[in-house]
N, C-alpha and C. Protein backbone atom coordinates (compact mmCIF):
# COMPACT_ATOMS: atom_id res chain seq x y z
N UNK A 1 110.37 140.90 24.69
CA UNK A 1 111.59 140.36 24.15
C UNK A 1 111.81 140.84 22.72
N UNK A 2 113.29 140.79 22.57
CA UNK A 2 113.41 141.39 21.18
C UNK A 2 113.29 140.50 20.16
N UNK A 3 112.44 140.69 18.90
CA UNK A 3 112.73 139.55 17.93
C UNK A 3 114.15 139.49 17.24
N UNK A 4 114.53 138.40 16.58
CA UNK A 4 115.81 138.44 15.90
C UNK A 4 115.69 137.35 14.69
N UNK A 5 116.52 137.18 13.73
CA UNK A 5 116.80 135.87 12.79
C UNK A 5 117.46 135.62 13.45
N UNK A 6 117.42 133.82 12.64
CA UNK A 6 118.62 133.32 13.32
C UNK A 6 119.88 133.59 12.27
N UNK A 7 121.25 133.06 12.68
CA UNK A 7 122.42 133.12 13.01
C UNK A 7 122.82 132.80 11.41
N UNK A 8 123.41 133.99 10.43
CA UNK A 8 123.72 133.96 8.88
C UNK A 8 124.88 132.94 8.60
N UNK A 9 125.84 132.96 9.77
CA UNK A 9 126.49 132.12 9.20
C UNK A 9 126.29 130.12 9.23
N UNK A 10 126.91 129.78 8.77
CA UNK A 10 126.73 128.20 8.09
C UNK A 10 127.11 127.92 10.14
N UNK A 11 126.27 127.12 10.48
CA UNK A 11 126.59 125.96 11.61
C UNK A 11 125.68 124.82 11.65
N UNK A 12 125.99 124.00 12.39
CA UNK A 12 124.65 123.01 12.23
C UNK A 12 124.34 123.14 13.81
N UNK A 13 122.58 123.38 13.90
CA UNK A 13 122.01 123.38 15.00
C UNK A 13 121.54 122.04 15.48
N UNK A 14 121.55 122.32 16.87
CA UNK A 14 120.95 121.16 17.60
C UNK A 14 119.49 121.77 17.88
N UNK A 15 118.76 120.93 17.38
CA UNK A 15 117.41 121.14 17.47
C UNK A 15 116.59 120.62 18.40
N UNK A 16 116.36 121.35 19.48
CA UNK A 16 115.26 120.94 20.33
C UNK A 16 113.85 120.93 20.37
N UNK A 17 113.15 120.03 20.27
CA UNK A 17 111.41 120.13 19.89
C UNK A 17 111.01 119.36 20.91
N UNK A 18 109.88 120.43 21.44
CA UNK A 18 109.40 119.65 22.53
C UNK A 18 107.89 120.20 22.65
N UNK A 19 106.75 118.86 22.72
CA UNK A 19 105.71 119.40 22.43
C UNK A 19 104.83 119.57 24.25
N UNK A 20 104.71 120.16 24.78
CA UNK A 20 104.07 120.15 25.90
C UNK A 20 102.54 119.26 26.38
N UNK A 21 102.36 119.16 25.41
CA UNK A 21 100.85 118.75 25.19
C UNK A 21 101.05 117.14 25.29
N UNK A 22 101.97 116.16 24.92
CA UNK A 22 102.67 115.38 24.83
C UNK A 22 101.98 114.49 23.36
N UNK A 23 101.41 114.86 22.73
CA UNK A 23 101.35 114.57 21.31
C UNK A 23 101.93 115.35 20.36
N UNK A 24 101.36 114.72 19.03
CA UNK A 24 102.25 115.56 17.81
C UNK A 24 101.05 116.19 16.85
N UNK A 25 99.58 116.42 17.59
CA UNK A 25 98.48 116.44 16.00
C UNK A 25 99.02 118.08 16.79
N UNK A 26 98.02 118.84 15.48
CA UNK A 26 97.57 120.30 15.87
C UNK A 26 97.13 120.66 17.47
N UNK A 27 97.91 121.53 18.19
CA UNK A 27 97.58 121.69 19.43
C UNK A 27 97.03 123.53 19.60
N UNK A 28 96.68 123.86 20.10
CA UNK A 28 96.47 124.82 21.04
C UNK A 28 97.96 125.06 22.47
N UNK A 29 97.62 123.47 22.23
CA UNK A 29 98.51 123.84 23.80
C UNK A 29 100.12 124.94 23.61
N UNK A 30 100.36 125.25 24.85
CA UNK A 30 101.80 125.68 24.94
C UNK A 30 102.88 124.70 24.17
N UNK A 31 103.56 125.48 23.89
CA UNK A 31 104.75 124.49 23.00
C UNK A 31 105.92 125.51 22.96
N UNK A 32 107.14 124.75 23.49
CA UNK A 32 108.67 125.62 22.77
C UNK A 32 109.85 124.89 22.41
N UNK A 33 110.46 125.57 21.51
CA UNK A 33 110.87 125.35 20.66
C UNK A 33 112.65 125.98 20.70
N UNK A 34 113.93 125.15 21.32
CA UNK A 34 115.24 125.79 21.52
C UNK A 34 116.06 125.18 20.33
N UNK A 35 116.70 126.50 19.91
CA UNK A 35 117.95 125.95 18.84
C UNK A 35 119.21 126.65 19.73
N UNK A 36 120.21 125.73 19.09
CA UNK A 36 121.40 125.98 19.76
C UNK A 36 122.26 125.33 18.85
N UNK A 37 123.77 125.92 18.81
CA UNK A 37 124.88 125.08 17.87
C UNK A 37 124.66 123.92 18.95
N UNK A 38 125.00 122.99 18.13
CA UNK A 38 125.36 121.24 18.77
C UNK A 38 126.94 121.52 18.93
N UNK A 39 127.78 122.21 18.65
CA UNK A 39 129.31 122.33 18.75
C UNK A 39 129.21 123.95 19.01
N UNK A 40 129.86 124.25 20.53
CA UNK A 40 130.12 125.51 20.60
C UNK A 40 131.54 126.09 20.73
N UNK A 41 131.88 127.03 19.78
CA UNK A 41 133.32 127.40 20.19
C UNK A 41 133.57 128.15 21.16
N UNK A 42 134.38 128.30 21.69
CA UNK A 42 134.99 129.64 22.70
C UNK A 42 135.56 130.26 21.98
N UNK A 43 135.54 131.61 22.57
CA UNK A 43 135.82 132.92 22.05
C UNK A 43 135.28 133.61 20.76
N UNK A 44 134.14 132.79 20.67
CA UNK A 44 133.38 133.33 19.06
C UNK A 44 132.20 133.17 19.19
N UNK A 45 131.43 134.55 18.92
CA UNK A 45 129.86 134.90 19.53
C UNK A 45 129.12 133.49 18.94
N UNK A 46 128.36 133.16 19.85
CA UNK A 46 127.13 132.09 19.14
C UNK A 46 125.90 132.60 19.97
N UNK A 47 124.76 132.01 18.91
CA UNK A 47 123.39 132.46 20.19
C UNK A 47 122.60 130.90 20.05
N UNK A 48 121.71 131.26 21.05
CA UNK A 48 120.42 130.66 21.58
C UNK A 48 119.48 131.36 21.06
N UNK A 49 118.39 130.61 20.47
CA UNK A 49 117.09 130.92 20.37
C UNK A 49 115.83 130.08 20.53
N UNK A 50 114.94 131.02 21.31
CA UNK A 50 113.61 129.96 21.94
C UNK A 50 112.93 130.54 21.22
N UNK A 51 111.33 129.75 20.69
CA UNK A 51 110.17 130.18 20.55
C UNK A 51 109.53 129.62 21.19
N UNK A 52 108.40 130.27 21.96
CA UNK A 52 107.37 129.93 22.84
C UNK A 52 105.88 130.30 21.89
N UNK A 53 105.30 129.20 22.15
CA UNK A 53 103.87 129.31 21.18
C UNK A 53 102.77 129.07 21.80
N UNK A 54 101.35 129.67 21.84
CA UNK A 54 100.33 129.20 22.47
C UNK A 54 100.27 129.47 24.07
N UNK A 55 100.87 130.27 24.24
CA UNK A 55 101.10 130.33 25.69
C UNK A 55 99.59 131.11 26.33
N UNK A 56 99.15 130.75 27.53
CA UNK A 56 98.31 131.30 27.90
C UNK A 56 97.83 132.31 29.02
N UNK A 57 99.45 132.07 30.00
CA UNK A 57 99.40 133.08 31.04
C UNK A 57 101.19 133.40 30.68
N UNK A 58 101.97 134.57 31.39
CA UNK A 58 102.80 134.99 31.98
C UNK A 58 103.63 133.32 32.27
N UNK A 59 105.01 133.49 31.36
CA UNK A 59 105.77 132.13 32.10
C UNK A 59 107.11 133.23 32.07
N UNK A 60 108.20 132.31 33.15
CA UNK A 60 109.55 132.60 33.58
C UNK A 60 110.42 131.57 32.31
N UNK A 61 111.37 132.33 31.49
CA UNK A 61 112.19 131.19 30.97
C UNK A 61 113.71 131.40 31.17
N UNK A 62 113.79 130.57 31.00
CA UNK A 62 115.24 130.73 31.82
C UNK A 62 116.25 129.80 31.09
N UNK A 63 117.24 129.87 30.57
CA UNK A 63 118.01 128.84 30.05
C UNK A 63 119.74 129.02 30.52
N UNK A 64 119.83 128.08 31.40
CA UNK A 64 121.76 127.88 32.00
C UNK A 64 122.19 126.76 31.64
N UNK A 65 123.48 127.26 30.90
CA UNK A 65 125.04 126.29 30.65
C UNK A 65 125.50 126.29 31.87
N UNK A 66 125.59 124.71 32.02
CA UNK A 66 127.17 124.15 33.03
C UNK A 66 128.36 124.52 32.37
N UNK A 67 129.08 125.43 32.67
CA UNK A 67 130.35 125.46 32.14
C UNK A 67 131.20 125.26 33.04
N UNK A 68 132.30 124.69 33.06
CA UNK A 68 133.50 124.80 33.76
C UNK A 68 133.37 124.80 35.32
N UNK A 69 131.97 124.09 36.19
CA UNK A 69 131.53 123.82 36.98
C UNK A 69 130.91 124.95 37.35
N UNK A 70 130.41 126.23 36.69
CA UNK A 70 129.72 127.36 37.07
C UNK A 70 128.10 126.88 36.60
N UNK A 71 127.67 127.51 36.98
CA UNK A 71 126.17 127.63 35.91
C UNK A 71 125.93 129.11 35.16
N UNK A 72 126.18 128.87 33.77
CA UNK A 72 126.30 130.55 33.27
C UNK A 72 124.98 130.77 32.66
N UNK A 73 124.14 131.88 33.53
CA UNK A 73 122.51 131.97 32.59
C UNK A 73 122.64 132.49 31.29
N UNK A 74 121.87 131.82 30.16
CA UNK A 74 122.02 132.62 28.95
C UNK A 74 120.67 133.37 28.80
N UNK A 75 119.39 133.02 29.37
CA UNK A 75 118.21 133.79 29.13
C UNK A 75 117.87 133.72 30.81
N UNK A 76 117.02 134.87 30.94
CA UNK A 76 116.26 134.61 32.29
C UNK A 76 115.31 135.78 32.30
N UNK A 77 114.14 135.58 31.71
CA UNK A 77 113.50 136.40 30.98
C UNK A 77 111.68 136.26 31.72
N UNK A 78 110.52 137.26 31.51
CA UNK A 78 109.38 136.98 32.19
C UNK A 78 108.90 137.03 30.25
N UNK A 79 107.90 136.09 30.06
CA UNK A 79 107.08 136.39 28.92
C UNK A 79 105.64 136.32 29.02
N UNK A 80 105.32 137.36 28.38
CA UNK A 80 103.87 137.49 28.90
C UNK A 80 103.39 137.84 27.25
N UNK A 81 103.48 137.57 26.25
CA UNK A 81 103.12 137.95 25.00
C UNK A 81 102.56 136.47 24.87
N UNK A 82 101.42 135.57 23.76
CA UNK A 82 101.63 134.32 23.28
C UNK A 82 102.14 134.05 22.76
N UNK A 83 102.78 134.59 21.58
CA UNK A 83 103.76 133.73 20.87
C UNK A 83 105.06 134.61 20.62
N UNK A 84 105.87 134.24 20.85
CA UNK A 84 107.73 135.05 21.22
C UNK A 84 108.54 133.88 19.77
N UNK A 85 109.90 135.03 19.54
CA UNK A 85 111.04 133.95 19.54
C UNK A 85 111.76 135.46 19.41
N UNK A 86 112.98 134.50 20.12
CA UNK A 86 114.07 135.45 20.50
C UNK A 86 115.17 134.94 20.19
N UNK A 87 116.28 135.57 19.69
CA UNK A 87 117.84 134.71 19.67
C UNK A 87 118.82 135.90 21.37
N UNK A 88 119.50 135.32 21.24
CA UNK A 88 120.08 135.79 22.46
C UNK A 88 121.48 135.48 22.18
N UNK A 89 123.07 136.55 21.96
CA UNK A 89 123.95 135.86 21.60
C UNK A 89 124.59 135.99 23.04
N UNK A 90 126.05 134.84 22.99
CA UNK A 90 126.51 134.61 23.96
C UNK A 90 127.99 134.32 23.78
N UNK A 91 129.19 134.46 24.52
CA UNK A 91 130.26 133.65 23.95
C UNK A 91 130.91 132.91 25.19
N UNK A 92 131.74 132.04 24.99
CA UNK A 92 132.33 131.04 26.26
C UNK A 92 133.89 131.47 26.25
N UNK A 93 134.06 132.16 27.99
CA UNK A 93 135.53 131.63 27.54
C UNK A 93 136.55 130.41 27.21
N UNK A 94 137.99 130.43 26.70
CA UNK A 94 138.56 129.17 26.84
C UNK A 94 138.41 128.42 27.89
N UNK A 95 138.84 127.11 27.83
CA UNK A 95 139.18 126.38 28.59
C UNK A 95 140.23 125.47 28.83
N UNK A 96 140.42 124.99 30.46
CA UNK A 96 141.88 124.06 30.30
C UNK A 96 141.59 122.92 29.09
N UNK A 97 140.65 122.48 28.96
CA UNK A 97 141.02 120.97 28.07
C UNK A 97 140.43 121.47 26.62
N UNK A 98 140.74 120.57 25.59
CA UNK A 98 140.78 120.51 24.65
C UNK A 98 138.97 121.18 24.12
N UNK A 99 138.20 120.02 24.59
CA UNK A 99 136.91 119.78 24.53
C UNK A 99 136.41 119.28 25.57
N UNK A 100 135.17 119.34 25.66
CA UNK A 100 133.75 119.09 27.12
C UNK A 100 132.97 119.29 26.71
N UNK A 101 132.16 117.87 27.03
CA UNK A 101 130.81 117.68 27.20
C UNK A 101 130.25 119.07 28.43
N UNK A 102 129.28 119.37 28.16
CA UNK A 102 128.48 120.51 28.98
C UNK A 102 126.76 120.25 28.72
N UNK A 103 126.53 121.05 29.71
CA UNK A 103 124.60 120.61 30.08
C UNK A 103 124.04 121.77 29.58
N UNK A 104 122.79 121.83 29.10
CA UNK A 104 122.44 123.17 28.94
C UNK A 104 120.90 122.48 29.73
N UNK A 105 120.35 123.58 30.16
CA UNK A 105 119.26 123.31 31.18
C UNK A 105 118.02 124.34 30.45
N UNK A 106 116.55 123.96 30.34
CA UNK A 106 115.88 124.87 29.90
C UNK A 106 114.70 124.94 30.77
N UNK A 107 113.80 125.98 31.41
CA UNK A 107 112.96 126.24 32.09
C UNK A 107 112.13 126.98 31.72
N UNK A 108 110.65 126.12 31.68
CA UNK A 108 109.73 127.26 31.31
C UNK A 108 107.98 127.03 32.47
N UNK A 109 108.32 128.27 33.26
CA UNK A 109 107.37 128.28 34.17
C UNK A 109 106.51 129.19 34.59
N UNK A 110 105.21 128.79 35.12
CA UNK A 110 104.14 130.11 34.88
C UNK A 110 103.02 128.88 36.12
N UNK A 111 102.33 129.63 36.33
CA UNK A 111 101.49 129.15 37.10
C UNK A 111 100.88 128.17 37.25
N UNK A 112 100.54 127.70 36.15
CA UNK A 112 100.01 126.30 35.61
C UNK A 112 100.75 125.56 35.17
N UNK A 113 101.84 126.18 34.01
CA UNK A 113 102.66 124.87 33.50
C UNK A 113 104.18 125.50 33.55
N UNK A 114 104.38 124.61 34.00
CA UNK A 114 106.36 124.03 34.08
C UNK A 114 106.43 122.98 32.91
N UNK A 115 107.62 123.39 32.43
CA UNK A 115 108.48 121.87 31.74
C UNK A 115 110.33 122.53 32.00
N UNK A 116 110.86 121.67 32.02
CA UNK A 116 112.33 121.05 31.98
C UNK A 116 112.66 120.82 31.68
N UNK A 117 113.63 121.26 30.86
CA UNK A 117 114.56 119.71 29.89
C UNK A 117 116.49 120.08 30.04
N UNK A 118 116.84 119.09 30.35
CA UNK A 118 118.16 119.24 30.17
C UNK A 118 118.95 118.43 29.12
N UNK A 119 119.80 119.07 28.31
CA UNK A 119 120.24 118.42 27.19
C UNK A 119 122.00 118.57 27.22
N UNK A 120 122.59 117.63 26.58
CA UNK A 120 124.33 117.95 26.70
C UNK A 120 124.70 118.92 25.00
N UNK A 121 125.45 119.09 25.05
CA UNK A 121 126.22 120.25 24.07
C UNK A 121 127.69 119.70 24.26
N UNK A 122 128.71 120.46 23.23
CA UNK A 122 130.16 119.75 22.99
C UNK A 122 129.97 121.01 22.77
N UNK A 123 131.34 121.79 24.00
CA UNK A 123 132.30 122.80 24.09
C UNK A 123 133.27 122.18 23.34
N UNK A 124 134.00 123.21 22.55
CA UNK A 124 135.46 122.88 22.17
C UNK A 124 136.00 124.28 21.92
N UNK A 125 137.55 124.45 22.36
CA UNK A 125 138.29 125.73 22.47
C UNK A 125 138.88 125.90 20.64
N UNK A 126 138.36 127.21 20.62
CA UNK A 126 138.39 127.61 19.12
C UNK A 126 140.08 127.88 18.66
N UNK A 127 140.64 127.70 17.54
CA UNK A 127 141.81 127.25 16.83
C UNK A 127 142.30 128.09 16.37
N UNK A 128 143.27 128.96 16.34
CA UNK A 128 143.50 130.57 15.52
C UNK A 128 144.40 129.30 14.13
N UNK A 129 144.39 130.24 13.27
CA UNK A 129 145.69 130.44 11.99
C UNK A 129 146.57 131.16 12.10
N UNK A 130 147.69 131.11 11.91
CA UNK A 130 148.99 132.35 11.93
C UNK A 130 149.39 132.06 10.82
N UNK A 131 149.29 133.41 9.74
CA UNK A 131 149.69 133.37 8.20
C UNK A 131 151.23 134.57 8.27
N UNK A 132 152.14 134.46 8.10
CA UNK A 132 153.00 134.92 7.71
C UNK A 132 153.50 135.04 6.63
N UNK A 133 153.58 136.68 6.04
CA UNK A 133 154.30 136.76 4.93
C UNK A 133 155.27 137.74 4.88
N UNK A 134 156.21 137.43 3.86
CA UNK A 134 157.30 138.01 3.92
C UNK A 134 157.37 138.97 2.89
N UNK A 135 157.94 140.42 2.23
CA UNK A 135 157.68 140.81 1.01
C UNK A 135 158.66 140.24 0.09
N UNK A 136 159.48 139.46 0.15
CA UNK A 136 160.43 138.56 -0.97
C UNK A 136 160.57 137.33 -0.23
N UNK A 137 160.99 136.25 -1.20
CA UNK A 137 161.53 135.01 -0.82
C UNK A 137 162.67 134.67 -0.42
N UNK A 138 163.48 135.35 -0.84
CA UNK A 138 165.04 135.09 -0.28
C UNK A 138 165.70 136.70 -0.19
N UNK A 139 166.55 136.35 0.94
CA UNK A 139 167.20 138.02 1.23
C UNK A 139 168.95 137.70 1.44
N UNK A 140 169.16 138.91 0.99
CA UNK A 140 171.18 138.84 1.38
C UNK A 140 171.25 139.24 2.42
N UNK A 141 172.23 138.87 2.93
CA UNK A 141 172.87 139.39 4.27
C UNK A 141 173.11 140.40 4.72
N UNK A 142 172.19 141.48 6.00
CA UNK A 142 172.00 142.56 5.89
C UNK A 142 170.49 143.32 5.32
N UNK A 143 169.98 142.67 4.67
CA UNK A 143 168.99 142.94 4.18
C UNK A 143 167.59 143.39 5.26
N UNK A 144 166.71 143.98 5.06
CA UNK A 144 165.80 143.98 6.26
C UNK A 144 164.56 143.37 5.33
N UNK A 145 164.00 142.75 6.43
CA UNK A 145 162.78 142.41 5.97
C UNK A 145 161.98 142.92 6.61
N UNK A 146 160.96 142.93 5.72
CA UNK A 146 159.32 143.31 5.88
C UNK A 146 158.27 142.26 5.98
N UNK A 147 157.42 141.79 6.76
CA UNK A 147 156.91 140.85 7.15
C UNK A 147 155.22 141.41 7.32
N UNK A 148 154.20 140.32 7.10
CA UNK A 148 153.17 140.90 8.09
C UNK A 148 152.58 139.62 8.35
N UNK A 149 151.83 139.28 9.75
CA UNK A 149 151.35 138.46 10.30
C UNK A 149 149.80 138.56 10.13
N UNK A 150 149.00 138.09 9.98
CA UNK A 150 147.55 137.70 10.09
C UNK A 150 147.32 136.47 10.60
N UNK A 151 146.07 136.91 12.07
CA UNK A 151 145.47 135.46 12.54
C UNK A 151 144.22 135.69 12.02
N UNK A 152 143.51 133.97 11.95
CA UNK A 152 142.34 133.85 11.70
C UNK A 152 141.69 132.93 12.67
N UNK A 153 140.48 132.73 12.07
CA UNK A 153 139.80 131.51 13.09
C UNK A 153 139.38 130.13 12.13
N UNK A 154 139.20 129.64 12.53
CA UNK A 154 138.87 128.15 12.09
C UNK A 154 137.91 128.15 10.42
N UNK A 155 136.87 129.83 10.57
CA UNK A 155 136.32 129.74 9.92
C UNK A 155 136.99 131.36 8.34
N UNK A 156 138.11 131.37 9.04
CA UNK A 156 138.94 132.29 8.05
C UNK A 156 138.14 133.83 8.72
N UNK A 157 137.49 134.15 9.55
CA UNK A 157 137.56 135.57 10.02
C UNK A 157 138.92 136.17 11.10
N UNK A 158 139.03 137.72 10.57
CA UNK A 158 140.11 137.80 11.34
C UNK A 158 139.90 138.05 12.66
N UNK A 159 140.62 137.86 13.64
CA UNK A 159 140.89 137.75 14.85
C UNK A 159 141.76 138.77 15.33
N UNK A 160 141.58 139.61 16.44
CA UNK A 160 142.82 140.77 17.00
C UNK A 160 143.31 140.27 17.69
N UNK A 161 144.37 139.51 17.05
CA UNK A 161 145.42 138.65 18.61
C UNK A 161 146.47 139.47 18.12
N UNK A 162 147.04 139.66 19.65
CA UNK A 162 148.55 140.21 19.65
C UNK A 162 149.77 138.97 19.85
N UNK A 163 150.55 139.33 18.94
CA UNK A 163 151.79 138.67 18.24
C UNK A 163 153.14 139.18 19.37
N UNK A 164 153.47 138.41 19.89
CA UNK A 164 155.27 139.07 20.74
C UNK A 164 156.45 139.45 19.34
N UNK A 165 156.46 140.00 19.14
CA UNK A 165 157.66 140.46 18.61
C UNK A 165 158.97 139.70 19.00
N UNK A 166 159.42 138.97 18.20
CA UNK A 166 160.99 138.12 18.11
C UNK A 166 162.11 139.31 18.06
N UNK A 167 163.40 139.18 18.92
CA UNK A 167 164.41 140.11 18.34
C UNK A 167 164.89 139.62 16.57
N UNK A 168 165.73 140.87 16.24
CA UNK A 168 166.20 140.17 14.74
C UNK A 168 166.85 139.51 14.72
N UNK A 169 167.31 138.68 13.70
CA UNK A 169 168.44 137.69 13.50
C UNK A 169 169.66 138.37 13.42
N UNK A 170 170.50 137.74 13.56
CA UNK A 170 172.05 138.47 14.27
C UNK A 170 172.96 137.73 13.41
């Protein structure tokens, strides 16, 4: 698996910790470790990242979103190294409603040890800006204007959305 950092820009993660061993002192044992935004947008890359620690044989990991009644895999990976972390990016398309609750499912299995965990996440469909400017404030009659449009996203990056063109005013 490839290593990666995690994710430069500002989000707040949902932090998953889960100790296999089922205590909290110093272990040996297997242990992993999933971050994920707690709020995911559509249409704007986000990732997943696992670390797996202490591992002692070959495990399967696997991690699927319920979306939109599909199951979409985001990892489905064999690891055979002991200690991994990987980010993995991903993006969601829109959806009909506003916002949804969604499942994210995590699997980590190998001969000896399995664990499971399923956790919920908040989809919500991401928000453009439409900035319009004009090159003057007021025009005479006849006059042409010059205009330019810029979209953004929620977090002020630009976005390539296409704009319909209005006929002119008459």
């Amino acid at each position: 698996m490839k290593k990666d950092r995690l994710p430069s820009k500002p989000s707040i993660f949902l932090l998953l910790l889960f100790f296999l061993s089922g205590n909290t002192s110093p272990t040996t044992e297997p242990q992993y470790m999933v971050l994920l935004p707690f709020l995911i947008s559509t249409g704007t890359r986000e990732k997943v990242c696992v670390q797996l620690t202490h591992l002692n044989e070959s495990v399967t990991l696997s991690a699927t979103l319920e979306y939109q009644g599909e199951n979409r895999s985001l990892i489905d990976d064999v690891v055979s190294e002991k200690d991994v972390f990987t980010c993995i990016p991903f993006s969601l398309p829109k959806s009909d409603s506003q916002s949804q609750v969604t499942f994210i499912t995590i699997l980590v299995k190998g001969a000896t040890l399995e664990f499971r965990s399923r956790k919920s996440v908040l989809v919500k469909n991401s928000e453009s800006l439409v900035f319009i400017q004009t090159d003057k404030p007021i025009y005479k009659p006849g006059q042409t204007v010059l205009f330019r449009i810029v979209s953004l996203d929620e977090n002020f990056h630009p976005l390539n959305e296409v704009v319909s063109m209005a006929l002119p005013f008459q």
